[in-house]
Every structure is written in C-alpha cells, then in structure tokens.
PDB file of N, CA and C in Angstrom:
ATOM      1  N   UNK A   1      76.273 103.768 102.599  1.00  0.00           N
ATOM      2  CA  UNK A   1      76.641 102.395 102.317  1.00  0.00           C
ATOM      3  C   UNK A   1      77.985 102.113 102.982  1.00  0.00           C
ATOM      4  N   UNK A   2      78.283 100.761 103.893  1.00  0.00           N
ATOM      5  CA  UNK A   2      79.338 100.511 104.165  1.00  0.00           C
ATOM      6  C   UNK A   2      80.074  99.630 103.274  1.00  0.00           C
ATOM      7  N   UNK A   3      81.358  99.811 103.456  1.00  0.00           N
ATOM      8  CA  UNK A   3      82.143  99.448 102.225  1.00  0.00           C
ATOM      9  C   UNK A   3      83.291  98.519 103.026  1.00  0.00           C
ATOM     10  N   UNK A   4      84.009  97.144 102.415  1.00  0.00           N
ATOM     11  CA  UNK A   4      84.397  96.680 103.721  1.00  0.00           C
ATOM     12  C   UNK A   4      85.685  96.347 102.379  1.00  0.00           C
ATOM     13  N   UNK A   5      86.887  96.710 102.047  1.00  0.00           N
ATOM     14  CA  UNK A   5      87.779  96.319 101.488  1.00  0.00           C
ATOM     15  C   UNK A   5      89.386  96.123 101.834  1.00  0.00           C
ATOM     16  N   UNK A   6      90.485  96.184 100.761  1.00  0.00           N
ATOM     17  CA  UNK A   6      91.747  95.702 101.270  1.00  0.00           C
ATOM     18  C   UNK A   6      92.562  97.078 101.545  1.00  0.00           C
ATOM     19  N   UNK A   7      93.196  97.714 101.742  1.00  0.00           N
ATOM     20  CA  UNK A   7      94.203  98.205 101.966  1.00  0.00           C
ATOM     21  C   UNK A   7      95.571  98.247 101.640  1.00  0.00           C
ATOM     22  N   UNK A   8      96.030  98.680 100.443  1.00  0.00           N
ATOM     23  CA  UNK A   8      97.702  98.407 100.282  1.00  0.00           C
ATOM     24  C   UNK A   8      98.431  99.433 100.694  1.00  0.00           C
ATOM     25  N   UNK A   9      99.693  99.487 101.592  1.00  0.00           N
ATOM     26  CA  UNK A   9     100.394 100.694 102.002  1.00  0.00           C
ATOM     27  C   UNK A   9     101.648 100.324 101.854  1.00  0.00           C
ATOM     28  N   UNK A  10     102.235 100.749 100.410  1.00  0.00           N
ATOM     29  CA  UNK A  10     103.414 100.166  99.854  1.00  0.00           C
ATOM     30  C   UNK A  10     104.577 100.671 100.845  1.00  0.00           C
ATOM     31  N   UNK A  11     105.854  99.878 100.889  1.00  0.00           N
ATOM     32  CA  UNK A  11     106.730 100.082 102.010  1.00  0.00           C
ATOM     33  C   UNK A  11     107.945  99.805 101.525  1.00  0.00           C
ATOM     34  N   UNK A  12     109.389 100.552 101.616  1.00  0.00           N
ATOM     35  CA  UNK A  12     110.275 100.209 101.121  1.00  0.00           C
ATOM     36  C   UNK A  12     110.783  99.021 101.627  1.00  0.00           C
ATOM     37  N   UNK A  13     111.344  99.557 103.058  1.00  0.00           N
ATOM     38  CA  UNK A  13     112.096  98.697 104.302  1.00  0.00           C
ATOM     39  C   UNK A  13     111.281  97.460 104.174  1.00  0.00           C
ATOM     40  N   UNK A  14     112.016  96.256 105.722  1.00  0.00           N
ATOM     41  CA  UNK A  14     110.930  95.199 106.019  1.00  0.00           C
ATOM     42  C   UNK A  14     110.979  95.316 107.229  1.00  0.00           C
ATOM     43  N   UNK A  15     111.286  96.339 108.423  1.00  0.00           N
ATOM     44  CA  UNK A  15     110.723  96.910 109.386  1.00  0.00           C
ATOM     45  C   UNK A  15     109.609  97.405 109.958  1.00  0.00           C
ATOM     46  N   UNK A  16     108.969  97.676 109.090  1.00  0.00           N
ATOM     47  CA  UNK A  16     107.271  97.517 109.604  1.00  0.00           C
ATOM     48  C   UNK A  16     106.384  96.626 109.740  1.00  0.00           C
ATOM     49  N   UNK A  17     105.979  96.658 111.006  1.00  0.00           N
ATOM     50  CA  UNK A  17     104.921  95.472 110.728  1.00  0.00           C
ATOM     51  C   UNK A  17     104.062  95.016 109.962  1.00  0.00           C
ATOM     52  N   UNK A  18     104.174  93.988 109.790  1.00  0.00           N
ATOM     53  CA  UNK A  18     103.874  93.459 108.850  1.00  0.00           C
ATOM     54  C   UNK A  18     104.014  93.397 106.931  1.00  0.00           C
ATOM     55  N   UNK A  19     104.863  94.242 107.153  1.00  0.00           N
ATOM     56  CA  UNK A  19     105.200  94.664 106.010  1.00  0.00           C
ATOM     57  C   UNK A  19     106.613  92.938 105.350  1.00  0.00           C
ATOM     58  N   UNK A  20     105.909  92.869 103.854  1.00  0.00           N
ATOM     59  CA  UNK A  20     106.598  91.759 103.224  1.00  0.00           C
ATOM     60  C   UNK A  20     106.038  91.997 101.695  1.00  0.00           C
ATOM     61  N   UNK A  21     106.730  91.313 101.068  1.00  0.00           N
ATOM     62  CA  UNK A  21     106.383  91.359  99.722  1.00  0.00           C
ATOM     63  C   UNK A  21     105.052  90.180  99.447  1.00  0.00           C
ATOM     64  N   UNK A  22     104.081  90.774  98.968  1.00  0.00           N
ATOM     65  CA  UNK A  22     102.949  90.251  98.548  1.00  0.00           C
ATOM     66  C   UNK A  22     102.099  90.750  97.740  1.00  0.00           C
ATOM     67  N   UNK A  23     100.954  90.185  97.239  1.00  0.00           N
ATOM     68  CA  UNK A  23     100.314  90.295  96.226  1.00  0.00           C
ATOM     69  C   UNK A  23      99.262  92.047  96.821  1.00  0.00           C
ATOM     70  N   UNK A  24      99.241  92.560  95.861  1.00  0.00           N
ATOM     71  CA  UNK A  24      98.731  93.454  96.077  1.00  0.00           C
ATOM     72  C   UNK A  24      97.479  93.530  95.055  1.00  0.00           C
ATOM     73  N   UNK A  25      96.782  93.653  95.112  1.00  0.00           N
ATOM     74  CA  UNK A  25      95.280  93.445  93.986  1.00  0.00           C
ATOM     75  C   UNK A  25      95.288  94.815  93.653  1.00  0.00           C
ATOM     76  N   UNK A  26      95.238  95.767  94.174  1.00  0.00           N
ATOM     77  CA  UNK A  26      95.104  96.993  93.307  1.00  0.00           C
ATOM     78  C   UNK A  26      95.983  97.172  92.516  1.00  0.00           C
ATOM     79  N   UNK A  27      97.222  96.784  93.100  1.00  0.00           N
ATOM     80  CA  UNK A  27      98.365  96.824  91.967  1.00  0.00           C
ATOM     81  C   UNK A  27      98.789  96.392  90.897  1.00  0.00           C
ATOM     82  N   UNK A  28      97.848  95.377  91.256  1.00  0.00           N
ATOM     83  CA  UNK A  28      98.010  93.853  90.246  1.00  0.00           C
ATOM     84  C   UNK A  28      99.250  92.950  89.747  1.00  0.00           C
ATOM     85  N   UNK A  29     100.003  93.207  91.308  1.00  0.00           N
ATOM     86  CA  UNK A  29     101.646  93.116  91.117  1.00  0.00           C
ATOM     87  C   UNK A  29     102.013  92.618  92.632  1.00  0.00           C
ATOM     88  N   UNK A  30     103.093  91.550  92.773  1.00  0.00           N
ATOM     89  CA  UNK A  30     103.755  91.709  93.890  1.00  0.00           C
ATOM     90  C   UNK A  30     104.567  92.782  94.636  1.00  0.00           C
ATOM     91  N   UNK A  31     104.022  93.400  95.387  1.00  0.00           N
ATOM     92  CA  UNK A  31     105.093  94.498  95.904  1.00  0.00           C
ATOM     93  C   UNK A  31     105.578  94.538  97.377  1.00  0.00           C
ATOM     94  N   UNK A  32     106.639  95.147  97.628  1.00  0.00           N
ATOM     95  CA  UNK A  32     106.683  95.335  99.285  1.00  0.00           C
ATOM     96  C   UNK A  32     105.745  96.010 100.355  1.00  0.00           C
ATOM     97  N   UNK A  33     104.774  95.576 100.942  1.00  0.00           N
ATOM     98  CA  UNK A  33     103.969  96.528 101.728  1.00  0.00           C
ATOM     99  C   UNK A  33     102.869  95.726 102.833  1.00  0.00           C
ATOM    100  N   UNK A  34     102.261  96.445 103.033  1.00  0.00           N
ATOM    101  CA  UNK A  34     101.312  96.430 104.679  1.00  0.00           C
ATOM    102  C   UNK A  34     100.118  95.890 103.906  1.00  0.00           C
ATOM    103  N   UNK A  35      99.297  95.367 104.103  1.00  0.00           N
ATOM    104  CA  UNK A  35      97.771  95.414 103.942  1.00  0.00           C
ATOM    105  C   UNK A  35      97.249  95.949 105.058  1.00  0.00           C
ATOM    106  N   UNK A  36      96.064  96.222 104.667  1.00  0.00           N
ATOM    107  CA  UNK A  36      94.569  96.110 105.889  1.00  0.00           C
ATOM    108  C   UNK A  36      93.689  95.823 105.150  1.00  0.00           C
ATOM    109  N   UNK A  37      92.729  95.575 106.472  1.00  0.00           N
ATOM    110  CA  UNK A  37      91.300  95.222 106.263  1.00  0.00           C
ATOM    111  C   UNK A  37      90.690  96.937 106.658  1.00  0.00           C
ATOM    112  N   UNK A  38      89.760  97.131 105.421  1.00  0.00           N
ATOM    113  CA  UNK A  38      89.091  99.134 106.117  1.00  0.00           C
ATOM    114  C   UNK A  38      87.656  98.666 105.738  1.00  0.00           C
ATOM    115  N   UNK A  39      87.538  99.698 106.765  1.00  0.00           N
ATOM    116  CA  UNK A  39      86.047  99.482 106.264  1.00  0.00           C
ATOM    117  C   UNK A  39      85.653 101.261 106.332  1.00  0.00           C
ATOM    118  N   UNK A  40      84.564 101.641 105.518  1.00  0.00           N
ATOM    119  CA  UNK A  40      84.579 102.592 104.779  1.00  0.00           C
ATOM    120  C   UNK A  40      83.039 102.809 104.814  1.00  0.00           C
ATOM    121  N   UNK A  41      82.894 104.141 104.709  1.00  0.00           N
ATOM    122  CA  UNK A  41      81.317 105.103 104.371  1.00  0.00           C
ATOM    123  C   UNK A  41      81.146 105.336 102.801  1.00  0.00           C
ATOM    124  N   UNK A  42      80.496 105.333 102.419  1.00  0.00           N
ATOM    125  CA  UNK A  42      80.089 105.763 101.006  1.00  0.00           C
ATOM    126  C   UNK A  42      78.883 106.600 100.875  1.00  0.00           C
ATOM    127  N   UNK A  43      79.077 108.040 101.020  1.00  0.00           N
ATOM    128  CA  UNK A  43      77.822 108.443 100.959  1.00  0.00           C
ATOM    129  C   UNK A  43      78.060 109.968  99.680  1.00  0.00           C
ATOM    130  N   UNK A  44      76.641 110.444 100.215  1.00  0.00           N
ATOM    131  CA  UNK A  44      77.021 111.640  98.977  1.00  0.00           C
ATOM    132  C   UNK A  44      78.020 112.940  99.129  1.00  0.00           C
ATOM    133  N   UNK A  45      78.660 112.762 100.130  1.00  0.00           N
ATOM    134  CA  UNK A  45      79.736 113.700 100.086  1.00  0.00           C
ATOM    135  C   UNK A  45      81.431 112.905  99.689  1.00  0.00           C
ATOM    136  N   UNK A  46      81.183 111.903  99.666  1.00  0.00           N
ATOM    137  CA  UNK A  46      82.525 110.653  99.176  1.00  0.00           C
ATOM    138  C   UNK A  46      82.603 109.758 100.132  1.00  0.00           C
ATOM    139  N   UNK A  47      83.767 109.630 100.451  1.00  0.00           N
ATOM    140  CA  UNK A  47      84.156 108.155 100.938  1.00  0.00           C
ATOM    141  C   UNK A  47      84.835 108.602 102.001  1.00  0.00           C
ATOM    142  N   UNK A  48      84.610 107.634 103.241  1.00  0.00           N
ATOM    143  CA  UNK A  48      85.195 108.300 104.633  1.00  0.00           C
ATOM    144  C   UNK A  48      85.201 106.946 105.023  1.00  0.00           C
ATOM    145  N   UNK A  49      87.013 106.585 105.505  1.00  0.00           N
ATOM    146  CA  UNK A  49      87.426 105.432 106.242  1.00  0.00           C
ATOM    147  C   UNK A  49      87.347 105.743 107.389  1.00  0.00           C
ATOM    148  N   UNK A  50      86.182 104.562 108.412  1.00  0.00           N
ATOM    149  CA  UNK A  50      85.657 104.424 109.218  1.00  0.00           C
ATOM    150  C   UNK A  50      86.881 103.901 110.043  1.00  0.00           C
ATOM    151  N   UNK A  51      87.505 102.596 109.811  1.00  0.00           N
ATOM    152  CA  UNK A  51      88.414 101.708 110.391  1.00  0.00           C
ATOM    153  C   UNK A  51      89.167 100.855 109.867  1.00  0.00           C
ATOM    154  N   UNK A  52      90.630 100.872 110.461  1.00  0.00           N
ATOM    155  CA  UNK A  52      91.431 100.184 109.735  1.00  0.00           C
ATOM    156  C   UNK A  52      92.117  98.830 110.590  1.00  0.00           C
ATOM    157  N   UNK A  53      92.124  97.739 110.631  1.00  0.00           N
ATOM    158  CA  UNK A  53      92.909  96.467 110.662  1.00  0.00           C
ATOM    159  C   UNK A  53      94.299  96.374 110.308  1.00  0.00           C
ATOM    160  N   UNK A  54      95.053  95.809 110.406  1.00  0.00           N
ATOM    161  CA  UNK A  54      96.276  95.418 109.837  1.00  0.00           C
ATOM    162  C   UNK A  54      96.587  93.844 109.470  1.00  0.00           C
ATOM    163  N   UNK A  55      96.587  93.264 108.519  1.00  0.00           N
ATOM    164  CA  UNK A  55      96.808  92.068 107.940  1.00  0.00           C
ATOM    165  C   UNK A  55      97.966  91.824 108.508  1.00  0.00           C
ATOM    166  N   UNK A  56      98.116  91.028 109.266  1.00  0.00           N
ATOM    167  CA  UNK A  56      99.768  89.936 109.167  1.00  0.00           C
ATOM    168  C   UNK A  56      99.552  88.776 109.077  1.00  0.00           C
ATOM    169  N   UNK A  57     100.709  88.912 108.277  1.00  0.00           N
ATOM    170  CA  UNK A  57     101.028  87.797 107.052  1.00  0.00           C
ATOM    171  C   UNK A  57     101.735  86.510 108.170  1.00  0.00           C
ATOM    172  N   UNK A  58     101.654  85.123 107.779  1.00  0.00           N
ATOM    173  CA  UNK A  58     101.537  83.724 108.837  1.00  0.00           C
ATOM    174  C   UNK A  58     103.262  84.379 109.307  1.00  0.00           C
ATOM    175  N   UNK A  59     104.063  84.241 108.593  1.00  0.00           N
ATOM    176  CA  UNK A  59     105.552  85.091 109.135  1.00  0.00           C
ATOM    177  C   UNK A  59     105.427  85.977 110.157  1.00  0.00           C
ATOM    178  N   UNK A  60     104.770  87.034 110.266  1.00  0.00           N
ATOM    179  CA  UNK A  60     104.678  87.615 111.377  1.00  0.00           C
ATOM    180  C   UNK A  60     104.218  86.883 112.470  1.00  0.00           C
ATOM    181  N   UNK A  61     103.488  85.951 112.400  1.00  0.00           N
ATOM    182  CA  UNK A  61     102.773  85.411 113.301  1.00  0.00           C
ATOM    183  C   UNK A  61     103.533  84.277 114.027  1.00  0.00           C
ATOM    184  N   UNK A  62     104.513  83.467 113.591  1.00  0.00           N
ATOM    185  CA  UNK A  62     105.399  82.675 114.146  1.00  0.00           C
ATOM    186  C   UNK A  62     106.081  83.198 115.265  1.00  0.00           C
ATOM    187  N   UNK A  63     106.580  82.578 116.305  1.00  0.00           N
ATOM    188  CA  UNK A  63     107.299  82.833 117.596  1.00  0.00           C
ATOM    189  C   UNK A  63     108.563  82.063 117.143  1.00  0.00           C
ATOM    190  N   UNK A  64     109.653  83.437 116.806  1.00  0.00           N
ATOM    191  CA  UNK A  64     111.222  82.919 116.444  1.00  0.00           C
ATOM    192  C   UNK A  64     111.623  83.217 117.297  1.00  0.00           C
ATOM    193  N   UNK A  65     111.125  83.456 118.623  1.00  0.00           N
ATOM    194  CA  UNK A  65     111.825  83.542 119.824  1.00  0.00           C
ATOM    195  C   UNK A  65     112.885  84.731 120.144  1.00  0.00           C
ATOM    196  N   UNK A  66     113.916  84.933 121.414  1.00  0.00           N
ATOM    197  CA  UNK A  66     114.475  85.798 121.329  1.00  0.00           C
ATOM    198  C   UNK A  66     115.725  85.915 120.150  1.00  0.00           C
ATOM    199  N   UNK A  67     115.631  87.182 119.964  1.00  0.00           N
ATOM    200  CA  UNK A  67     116.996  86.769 118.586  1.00  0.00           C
ATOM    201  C   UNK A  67     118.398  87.856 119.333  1.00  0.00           C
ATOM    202  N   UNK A  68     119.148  87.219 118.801  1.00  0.00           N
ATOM    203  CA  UNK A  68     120.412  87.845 119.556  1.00  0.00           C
ATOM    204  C   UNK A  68     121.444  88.299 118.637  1.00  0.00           C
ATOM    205  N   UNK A  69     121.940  89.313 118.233  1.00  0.00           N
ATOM    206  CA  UNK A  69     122.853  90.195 117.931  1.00  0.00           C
ATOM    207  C   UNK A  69     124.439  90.165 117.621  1.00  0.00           C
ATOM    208  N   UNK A  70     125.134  89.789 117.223  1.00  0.00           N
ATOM    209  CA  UNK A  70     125.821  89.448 116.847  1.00  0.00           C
ATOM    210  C   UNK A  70     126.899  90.538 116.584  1.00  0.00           C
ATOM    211  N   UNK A  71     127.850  90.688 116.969  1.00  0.00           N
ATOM    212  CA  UNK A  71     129.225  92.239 116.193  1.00  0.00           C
ATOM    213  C   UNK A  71     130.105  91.340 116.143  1.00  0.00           C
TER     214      UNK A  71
END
C-alpha cells in the first residue's frame, strides 16, 4: 500500500530551508520546523519512505531580493 503523508522535521535555528514556525499536526502544536510531503510503502515487513518533498512555506517563496550586510 502506498501511503502519501506530512512530514515534520523539528528545527531549532531559521536557517534551513524552509524551516519557520508552523503548525505541525503530529504535534498538535506550533513548532519551529521543515515539513514534507513523503510518500511511503506499507507492506508486511513495515514502512519504507519511498520519497520526500520539501514544503515551503509562501515566505520562502517571495523574492526579497539581494540583501546586504551591514558591520
């Protein structure tokens, strides 16, 4: 059976892509972290992730252009 669900990969920093504070459903809590989209095997030896996606969130997706540095 293929299995097509979310992914939470909790994250301290906000250096990773895509990484932001959002709703996490397994958690049942806002937390800092990554989603994906996986999709997954289900058979009689367990569960084997086939493939993973990465969710970014509309923030990642904006063009803030070059950013410049400041000392």
């Amino acid at each position: 059976v293929l299995v097509v669900h979310d992914g939470v990969i909790p994250k301290k920093g906000r250096h990773s892509v895509g990484a932001q504070r959002q709703f996490a459903r397994d958690l049942g809590r806002k937390v800092n972290c990554q989603v994906a989209v996986v999709v997954g095997h289900v058979g009689p030896a367990g569960y084997l992730p086939l493939a993973l996606r990465l969710y970014l969130p509309g923030q990642w997706l904006r063009d803030r252009g070059p950013t410049v540095e400041r000392t």
